[in-house]
PDB file of N, CA and C in Angstrom:
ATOM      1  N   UNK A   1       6.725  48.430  28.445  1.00  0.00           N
ATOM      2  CA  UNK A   1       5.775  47.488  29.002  1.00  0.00           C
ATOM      3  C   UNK A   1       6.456  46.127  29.169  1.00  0.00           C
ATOM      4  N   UNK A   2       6.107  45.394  30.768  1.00  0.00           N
ATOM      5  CA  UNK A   2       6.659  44.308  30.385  1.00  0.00           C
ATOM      6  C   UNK A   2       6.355  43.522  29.450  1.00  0.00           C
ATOM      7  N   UNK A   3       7.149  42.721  28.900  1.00  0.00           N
ATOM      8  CA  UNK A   3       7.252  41.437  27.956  1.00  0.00           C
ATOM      9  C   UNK A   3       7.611  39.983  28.534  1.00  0.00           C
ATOM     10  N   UNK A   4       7.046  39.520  29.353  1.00  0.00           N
ATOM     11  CA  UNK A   4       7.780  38.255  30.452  1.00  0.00           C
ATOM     12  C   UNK A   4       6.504  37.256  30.002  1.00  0.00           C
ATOM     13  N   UNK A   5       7.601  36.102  29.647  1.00  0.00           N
ATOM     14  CA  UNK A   5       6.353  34.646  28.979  1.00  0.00           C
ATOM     15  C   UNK A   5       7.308  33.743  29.184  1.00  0.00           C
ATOM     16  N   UNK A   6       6.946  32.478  29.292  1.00  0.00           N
ATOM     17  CA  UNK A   6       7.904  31.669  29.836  1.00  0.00           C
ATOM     18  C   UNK A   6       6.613  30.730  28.495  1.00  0.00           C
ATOM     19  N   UNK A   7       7.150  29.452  28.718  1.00  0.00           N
ATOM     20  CA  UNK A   7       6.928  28.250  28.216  1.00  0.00           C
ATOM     21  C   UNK A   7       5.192  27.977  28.653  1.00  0.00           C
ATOM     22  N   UNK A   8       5.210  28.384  29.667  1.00  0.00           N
ATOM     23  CA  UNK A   8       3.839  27.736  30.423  1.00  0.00           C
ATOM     24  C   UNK A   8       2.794  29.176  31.001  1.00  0.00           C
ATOM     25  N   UNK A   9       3.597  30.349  31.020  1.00  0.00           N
ATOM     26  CA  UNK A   9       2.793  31.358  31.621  1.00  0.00           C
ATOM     27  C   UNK A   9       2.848  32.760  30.397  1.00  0.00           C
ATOM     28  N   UNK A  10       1.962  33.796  30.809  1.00  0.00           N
ATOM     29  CA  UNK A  10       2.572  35.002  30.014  1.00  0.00           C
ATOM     30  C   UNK A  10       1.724  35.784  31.546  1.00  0.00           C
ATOM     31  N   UNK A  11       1.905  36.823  31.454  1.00  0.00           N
ATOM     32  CA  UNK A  11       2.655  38.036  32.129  1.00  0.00           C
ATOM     33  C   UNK A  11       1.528  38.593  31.527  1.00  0.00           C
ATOM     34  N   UNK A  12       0.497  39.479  32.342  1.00  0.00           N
ATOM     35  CA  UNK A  12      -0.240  40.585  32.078  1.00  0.00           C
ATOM     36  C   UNK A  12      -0.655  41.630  33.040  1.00  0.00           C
ATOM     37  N   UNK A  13      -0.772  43.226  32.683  1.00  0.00           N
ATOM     38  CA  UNK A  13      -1.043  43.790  33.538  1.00  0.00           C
ATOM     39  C   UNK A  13      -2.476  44.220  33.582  1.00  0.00           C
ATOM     40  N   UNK A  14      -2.699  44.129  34.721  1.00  0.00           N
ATOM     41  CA  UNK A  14      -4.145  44.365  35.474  1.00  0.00           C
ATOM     42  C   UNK A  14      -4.985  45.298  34.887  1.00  0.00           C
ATOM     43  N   UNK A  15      -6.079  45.487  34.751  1.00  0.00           N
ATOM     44  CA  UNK A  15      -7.214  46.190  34.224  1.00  0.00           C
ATOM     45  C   UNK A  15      -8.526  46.425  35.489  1.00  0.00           C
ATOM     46  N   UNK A  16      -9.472  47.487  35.393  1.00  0.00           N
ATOM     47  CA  UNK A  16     -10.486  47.035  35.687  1.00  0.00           C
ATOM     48  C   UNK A  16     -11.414  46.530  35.598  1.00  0.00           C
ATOM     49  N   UNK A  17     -11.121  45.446  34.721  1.00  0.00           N
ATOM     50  CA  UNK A  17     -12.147  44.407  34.122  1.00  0.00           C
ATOM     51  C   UNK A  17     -11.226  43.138  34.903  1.00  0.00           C
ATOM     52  N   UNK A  18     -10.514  43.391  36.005  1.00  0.00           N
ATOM     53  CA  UNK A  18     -10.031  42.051  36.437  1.00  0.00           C
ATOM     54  C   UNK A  18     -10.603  41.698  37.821  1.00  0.00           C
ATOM     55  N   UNK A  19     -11.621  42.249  38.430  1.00  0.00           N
ATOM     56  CA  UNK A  19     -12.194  42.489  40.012  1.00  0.00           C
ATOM     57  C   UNK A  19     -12.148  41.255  39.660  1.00  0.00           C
ATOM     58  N   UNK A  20     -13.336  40.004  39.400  1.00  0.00           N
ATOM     59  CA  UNK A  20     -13.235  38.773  39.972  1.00  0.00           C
ATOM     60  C   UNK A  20     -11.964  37.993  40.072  1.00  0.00           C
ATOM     61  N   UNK A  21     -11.123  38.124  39.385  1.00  0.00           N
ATOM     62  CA  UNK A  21     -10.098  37.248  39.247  1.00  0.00           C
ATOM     63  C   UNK A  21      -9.399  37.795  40.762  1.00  0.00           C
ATOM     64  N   UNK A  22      -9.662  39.044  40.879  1.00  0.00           N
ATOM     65  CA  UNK A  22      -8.805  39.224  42.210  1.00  0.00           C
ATOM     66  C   UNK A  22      -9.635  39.093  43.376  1.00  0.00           C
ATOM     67  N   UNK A  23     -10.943  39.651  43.377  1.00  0.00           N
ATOM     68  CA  UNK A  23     -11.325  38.736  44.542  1.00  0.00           C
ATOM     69  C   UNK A  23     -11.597  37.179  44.628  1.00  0.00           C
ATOM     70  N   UNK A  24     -11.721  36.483  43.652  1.00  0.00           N
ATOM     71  CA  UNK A  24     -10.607  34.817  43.797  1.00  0.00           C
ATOM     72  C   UNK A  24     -10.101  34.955  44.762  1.00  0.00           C
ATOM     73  N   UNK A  25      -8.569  35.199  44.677  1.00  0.00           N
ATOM     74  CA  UNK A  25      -7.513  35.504  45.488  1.00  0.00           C
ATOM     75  C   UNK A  25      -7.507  35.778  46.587  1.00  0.00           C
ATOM     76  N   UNK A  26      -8.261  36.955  46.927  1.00  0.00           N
ATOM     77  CA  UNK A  26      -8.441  37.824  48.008  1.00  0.00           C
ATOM     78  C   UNK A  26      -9.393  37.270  49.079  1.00  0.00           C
ATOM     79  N   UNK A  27     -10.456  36.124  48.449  1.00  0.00           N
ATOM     80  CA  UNK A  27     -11.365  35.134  49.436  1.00  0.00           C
ATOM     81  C   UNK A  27     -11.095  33.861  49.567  1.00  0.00           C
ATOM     82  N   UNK A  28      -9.818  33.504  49.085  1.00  0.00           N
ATOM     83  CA  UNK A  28      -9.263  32.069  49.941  1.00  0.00           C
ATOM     84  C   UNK A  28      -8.768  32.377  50.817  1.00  0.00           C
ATOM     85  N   UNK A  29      -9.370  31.232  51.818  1.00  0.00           N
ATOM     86  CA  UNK A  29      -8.710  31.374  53.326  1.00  0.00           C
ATOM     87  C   UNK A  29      -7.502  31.161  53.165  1.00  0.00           C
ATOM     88  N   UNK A  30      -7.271  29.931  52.857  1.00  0.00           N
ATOM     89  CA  UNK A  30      -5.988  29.000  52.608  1.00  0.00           C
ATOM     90  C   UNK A  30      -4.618  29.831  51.985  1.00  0.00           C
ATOM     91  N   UNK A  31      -4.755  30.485  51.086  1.00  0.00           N
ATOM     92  CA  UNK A  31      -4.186  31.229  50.638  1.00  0.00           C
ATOM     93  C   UNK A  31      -3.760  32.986  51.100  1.00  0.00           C
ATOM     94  N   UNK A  32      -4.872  33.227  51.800  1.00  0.00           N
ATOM     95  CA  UNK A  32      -4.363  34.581  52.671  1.00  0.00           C
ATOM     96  C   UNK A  32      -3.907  34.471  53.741  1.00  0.00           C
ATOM     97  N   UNK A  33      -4.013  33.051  54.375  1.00  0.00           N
ATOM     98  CA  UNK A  33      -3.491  33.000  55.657  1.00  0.00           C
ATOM     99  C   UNK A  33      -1.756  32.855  55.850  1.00  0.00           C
ATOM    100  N   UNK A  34      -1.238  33.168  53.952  1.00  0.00           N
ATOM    101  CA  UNK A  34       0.344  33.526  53.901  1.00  0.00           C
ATOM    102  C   UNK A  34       0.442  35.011  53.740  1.00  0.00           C
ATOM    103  N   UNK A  35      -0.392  35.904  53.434  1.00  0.00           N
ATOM    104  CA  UNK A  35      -0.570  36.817  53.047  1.00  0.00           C
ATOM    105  C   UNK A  35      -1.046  38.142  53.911  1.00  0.00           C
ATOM    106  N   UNK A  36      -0.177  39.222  54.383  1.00  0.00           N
ATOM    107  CA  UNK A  36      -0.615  40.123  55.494  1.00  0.00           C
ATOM    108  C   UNK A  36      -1.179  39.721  56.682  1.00  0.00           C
ATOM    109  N   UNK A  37      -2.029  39.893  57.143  1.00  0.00           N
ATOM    110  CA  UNK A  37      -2.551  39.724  58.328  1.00  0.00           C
ATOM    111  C   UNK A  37      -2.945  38.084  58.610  1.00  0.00           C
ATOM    112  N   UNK A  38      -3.421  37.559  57.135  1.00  0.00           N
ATOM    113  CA  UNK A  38      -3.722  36.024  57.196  1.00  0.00           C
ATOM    114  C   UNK A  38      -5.447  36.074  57.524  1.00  0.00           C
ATOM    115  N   UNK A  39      -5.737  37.076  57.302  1.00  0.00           N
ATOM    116  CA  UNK A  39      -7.337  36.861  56.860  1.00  0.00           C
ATOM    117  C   UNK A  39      -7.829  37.387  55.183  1.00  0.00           C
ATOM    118  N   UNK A  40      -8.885  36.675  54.900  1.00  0.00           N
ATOM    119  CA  UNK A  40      -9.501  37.096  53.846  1.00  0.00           C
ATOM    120  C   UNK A  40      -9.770  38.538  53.763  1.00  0.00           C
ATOM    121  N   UNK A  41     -10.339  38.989  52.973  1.00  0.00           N
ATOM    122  CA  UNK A  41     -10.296  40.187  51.987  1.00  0.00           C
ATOM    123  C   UNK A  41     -11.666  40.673  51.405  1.00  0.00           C
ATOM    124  N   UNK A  42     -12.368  41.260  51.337  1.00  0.00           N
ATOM    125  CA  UNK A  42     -13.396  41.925  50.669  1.00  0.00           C
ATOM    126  C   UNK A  42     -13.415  42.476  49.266  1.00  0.00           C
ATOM    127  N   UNK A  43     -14.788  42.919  48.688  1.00  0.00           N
ATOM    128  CA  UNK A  43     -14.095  43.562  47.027  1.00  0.00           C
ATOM    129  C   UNK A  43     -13.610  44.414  47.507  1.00  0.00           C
ATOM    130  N   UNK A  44     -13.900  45.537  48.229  1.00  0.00           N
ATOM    131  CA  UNK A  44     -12.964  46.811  48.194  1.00  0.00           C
ATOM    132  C   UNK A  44     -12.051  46.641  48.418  1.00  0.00           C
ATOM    133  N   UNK A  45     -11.234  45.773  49.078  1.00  0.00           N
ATOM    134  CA  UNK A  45     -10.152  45.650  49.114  1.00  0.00           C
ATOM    135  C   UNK A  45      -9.399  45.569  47.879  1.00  0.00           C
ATOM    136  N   UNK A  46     -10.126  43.870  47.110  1.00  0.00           N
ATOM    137  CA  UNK A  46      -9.121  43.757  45.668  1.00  0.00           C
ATOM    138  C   UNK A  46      -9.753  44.989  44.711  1.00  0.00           C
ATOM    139  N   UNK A  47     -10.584  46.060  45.020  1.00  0.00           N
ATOM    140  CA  UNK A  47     -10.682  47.219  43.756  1.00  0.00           C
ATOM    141  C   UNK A  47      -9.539  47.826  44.096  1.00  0.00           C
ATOM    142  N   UNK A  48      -9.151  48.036  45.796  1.00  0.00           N
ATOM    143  CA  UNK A  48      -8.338  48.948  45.759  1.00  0.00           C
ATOM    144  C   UNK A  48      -6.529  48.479  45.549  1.00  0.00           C
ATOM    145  N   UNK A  49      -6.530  46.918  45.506  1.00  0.00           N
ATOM    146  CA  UNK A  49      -5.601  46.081  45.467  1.00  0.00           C
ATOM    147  C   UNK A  49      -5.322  46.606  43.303  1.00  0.00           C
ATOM    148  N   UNK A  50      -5.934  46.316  42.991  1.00  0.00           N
ATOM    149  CA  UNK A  50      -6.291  46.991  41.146  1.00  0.00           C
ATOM    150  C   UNK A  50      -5.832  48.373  40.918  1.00  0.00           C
ATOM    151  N   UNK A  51      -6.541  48.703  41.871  1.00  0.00           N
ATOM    152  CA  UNK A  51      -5.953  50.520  41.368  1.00  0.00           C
ATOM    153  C   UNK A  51      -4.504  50.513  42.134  1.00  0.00           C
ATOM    154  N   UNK A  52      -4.007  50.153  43.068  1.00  0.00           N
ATOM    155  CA  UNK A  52      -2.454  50.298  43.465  1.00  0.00           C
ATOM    156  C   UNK A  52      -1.766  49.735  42.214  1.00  0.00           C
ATOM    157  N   UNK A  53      -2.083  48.510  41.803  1.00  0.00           N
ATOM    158  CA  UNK A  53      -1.228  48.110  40.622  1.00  0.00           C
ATOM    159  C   UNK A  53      -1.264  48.690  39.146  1.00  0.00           C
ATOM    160  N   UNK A  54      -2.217  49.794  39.050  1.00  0.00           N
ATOM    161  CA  UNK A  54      -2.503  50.393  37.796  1.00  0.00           C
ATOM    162  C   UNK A  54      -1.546  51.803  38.375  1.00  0.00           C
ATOM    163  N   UNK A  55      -1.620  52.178  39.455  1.00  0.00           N
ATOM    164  CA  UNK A  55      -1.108  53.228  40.069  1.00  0.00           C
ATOM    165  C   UNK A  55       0.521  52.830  40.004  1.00  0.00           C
ATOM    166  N   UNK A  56       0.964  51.663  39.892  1.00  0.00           N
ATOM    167  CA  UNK A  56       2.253  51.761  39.975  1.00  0.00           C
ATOM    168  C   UNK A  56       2.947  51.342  38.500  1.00  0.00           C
ATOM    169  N   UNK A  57       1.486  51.001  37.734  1.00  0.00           N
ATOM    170  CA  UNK A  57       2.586  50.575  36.256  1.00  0.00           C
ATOM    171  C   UNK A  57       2.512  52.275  35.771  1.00  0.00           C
ATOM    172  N   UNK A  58       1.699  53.114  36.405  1.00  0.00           N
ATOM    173  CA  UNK A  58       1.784  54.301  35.855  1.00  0.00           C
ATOM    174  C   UNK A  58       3.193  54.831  36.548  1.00  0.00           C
ATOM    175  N   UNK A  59       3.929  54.924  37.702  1.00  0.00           N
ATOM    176  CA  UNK A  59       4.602  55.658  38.612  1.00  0.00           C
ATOM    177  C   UNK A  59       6.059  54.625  38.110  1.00  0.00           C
ATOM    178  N   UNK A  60       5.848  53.838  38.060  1.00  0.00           N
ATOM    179  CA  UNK A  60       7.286  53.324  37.935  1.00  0.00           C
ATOM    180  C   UNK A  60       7.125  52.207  36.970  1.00  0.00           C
ATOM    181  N   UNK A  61       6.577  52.493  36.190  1.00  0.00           N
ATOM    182  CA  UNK A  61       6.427  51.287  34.602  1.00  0.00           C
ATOM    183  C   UNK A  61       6.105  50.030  34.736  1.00  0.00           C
ATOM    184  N   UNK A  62       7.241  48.537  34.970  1.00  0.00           N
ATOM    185  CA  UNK A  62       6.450  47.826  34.652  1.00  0.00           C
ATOM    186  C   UNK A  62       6.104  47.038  36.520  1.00  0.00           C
ATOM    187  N   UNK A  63       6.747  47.650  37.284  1.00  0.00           N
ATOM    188  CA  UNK A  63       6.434  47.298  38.264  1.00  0.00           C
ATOM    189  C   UNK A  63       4.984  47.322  38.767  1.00  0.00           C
ATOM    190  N   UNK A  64       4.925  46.326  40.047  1.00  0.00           N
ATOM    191  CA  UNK A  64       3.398  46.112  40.328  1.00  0.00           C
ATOM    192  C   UNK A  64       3.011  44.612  40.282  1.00  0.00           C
ATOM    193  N   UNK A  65       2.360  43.891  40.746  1.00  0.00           N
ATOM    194  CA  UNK A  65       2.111  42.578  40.201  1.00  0.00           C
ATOM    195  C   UNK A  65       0.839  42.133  39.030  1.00  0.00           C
ATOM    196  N   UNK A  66       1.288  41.051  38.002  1.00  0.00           N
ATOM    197  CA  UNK A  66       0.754  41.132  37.151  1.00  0.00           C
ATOM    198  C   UNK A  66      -0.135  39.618  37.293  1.00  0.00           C
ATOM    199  N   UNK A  67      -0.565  39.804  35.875  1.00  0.00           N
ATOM    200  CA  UNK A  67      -2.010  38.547  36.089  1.00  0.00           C
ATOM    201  C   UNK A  67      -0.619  37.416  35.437  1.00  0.00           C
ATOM    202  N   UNK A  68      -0.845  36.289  36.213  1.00  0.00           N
ATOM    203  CA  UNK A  68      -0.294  35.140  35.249  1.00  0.00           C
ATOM    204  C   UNK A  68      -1.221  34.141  34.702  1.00  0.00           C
ATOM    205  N   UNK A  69      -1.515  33.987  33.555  1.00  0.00           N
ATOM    206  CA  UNK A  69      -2.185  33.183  32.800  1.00  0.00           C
ATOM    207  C   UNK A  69      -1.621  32.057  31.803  1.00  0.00           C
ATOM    208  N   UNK A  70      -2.074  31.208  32.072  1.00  0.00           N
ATOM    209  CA  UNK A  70      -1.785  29.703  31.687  1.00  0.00           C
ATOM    210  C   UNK A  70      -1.903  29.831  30.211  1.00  0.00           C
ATOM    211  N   UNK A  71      -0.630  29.562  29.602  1.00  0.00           N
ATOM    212  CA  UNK A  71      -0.535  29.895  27.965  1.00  0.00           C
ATOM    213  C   UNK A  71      -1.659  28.622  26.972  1.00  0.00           C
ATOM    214  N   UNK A  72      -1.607  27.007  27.871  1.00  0.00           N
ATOM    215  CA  UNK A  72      -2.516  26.443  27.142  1.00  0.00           C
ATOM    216  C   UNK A  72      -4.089  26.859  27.538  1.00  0.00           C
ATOM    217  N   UNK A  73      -4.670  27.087  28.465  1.00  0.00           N
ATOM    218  CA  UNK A  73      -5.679  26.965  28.840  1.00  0.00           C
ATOM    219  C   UNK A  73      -5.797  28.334  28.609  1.00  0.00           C
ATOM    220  N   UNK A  74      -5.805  29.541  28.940  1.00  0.00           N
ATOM    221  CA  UNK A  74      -5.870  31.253  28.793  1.00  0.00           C
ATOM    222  C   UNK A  74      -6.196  31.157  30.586  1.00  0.00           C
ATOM    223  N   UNK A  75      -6.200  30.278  31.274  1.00  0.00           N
ATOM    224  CA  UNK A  75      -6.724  30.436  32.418  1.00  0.00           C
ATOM    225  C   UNK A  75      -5.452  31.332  33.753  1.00  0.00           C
ATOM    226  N   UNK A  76      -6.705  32.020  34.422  1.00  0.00           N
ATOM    227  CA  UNK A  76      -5.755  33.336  35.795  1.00  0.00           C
ATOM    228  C   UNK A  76      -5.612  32.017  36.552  1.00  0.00           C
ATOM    229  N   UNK A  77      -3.992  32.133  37.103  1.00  0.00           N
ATOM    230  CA  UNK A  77      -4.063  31.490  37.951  1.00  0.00           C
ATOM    231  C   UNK A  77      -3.409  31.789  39.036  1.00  0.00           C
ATOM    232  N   UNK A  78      -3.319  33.543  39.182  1.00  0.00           N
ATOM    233  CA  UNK A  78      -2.265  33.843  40.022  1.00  0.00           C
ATOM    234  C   UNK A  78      -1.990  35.434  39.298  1.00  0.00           C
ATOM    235  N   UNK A  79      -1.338  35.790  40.009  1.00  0.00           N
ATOM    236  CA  UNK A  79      -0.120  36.952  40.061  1.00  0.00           C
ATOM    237  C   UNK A  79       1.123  37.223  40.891  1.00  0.00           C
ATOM    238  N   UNK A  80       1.973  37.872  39.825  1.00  0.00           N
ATOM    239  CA  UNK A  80       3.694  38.158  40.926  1.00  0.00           C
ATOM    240  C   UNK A  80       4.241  38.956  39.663  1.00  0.00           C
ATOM    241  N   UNK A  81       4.996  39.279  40.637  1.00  0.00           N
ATOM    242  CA  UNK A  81       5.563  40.861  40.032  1.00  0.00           C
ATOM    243  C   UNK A  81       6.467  41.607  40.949  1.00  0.00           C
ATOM    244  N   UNK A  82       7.190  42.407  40.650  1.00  0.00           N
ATOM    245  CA  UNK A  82       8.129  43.059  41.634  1.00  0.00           C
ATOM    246  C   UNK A  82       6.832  44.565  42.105  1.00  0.00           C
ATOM    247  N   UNK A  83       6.887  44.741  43.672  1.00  0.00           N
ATOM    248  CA  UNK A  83       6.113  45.730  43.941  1.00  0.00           C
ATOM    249  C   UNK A  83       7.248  46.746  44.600  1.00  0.00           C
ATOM    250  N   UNK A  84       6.989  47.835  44.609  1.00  0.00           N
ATOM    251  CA  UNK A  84       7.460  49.204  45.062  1.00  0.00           C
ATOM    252  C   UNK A  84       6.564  50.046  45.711  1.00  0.00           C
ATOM    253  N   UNK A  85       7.329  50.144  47.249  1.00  0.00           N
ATOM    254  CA  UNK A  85       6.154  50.697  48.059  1.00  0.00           C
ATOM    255  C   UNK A  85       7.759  50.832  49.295  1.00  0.00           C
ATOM    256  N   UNK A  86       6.886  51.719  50.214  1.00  0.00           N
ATOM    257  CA  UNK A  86       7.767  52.403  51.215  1.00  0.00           C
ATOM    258  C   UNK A  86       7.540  51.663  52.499  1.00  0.00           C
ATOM    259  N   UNK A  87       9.075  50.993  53.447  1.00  0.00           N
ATOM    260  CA  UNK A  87       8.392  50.405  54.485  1.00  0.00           C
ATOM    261  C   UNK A  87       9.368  51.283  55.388  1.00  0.00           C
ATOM    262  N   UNK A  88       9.365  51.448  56.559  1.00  0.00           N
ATOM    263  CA  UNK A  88       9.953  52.367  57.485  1.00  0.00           C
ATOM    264  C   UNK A  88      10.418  53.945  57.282  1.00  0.00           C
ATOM    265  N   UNK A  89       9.864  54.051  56.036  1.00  0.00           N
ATOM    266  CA  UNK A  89      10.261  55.629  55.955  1.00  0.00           C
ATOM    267  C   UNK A  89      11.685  55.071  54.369  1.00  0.00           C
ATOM    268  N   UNK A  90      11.351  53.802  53.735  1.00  0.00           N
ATOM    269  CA  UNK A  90      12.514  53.848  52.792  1.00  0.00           C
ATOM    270  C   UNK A  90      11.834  52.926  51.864  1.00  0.00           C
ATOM    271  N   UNK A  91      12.230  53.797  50.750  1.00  0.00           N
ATOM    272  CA  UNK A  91      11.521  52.858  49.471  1.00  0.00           C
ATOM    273  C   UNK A  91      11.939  51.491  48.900  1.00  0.00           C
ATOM    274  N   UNK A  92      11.772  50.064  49.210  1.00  0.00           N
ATOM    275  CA  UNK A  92      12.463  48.992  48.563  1.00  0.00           C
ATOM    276  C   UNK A  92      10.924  48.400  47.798  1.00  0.00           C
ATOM    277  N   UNK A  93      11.505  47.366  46.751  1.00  0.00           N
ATOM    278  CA  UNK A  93      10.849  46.654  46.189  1.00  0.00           C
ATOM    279  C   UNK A  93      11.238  45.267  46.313  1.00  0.00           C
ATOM    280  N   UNK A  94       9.894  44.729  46.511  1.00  0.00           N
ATOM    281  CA  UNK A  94       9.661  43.610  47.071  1.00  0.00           C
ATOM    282  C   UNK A  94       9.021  42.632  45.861  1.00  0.00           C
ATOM    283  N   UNK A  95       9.485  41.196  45.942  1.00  0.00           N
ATOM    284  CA  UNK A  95       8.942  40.141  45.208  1.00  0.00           C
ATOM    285  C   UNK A  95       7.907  39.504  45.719  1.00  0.00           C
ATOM    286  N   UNK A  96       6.481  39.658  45.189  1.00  0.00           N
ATOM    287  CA  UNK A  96       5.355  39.214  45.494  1.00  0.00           C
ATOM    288  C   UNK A  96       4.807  38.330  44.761  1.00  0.00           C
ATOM    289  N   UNK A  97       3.996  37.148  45.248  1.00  0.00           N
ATOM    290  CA  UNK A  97       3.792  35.914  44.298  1.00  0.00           C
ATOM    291  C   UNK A  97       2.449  35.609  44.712  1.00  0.00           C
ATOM    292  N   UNK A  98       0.906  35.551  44.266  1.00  0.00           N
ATOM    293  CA  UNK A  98      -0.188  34.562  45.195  1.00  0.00           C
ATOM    294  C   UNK A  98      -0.198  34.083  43.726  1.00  0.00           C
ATOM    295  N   UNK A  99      -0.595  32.611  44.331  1.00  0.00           N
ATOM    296  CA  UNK A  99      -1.114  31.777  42.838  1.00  0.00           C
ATOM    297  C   UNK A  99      -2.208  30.876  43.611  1.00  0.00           C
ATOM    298  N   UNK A 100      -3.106  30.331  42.740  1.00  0.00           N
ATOM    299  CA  UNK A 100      -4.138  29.857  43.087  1.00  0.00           C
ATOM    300  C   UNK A 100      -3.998  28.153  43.445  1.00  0.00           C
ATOM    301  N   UNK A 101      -4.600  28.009  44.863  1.00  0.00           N
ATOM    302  CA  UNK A 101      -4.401  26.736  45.531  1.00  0.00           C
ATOM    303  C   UNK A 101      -4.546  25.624  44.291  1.00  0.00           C
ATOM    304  N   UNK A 102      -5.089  25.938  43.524  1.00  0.00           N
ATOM    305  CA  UNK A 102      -5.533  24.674  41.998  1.00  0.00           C
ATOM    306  C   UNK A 102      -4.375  24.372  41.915  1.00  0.00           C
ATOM    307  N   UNK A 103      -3.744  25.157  41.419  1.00  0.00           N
ATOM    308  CA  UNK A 103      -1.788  25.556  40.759  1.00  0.00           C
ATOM    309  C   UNK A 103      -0.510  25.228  41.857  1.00  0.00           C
ATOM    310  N   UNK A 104      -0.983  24.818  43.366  1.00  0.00           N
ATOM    311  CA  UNK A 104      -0.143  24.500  43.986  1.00  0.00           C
ATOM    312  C   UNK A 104       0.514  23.642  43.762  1.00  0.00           C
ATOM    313  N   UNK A 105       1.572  23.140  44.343  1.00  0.00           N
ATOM    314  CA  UNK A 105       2.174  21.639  43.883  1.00  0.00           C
ATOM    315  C   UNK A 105       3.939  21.830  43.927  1.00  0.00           C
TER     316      UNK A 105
END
């Protein structure tokens, strides 16, 4: 399991007790408009955004993106994580980051 904590963040993996925190994410404009298509997102989307990342800490351990939470406050303010997924017919893993417009800067 990962173990990744820095000074200011710790590293957690996703549950299904995390839907709001991800549809957060998934309903800023501002913030999806870096993100795929650059529109917002629905719940089904972030349920099914949850189960890919539970689906991949199962398939390839600690990969997947995780919750980052603010070590003073306990507060979500984001996720990133290395993801693994197939693009043209070839498997690479990719570095994925959304953090919450609050946390920009």
């Amino acid at each position: 399991m990962l173990n990744l904590n820095s000074k200011r963040l710790t590293f957690e993996r996703y549950s299904d007790k995390d839907l709001a925190h991800v549809i957060e994410l998934v309903s800023d404009p501002f913030m999806m408009k870096f993100i795929g298509n650059g529109h917002t997102k629905d719940e089904q989307y972030a349920i099914r955004l949850i189960e890919r990342m539970m689906e991949q800490y199962r398939n390839f351990d600690d990969y997947g993106l995780h919750k980052l939470i603010h070590r003073q406050t306990g507060d979500f303010i984001g996720h990133a994580g290395l993801v693994a997924q197939v693009i043209d017919d070839t498997f690479e893993i990719e570095l994925g980051y959304w953090i919450k417009r609050a946390y920009w800067g």
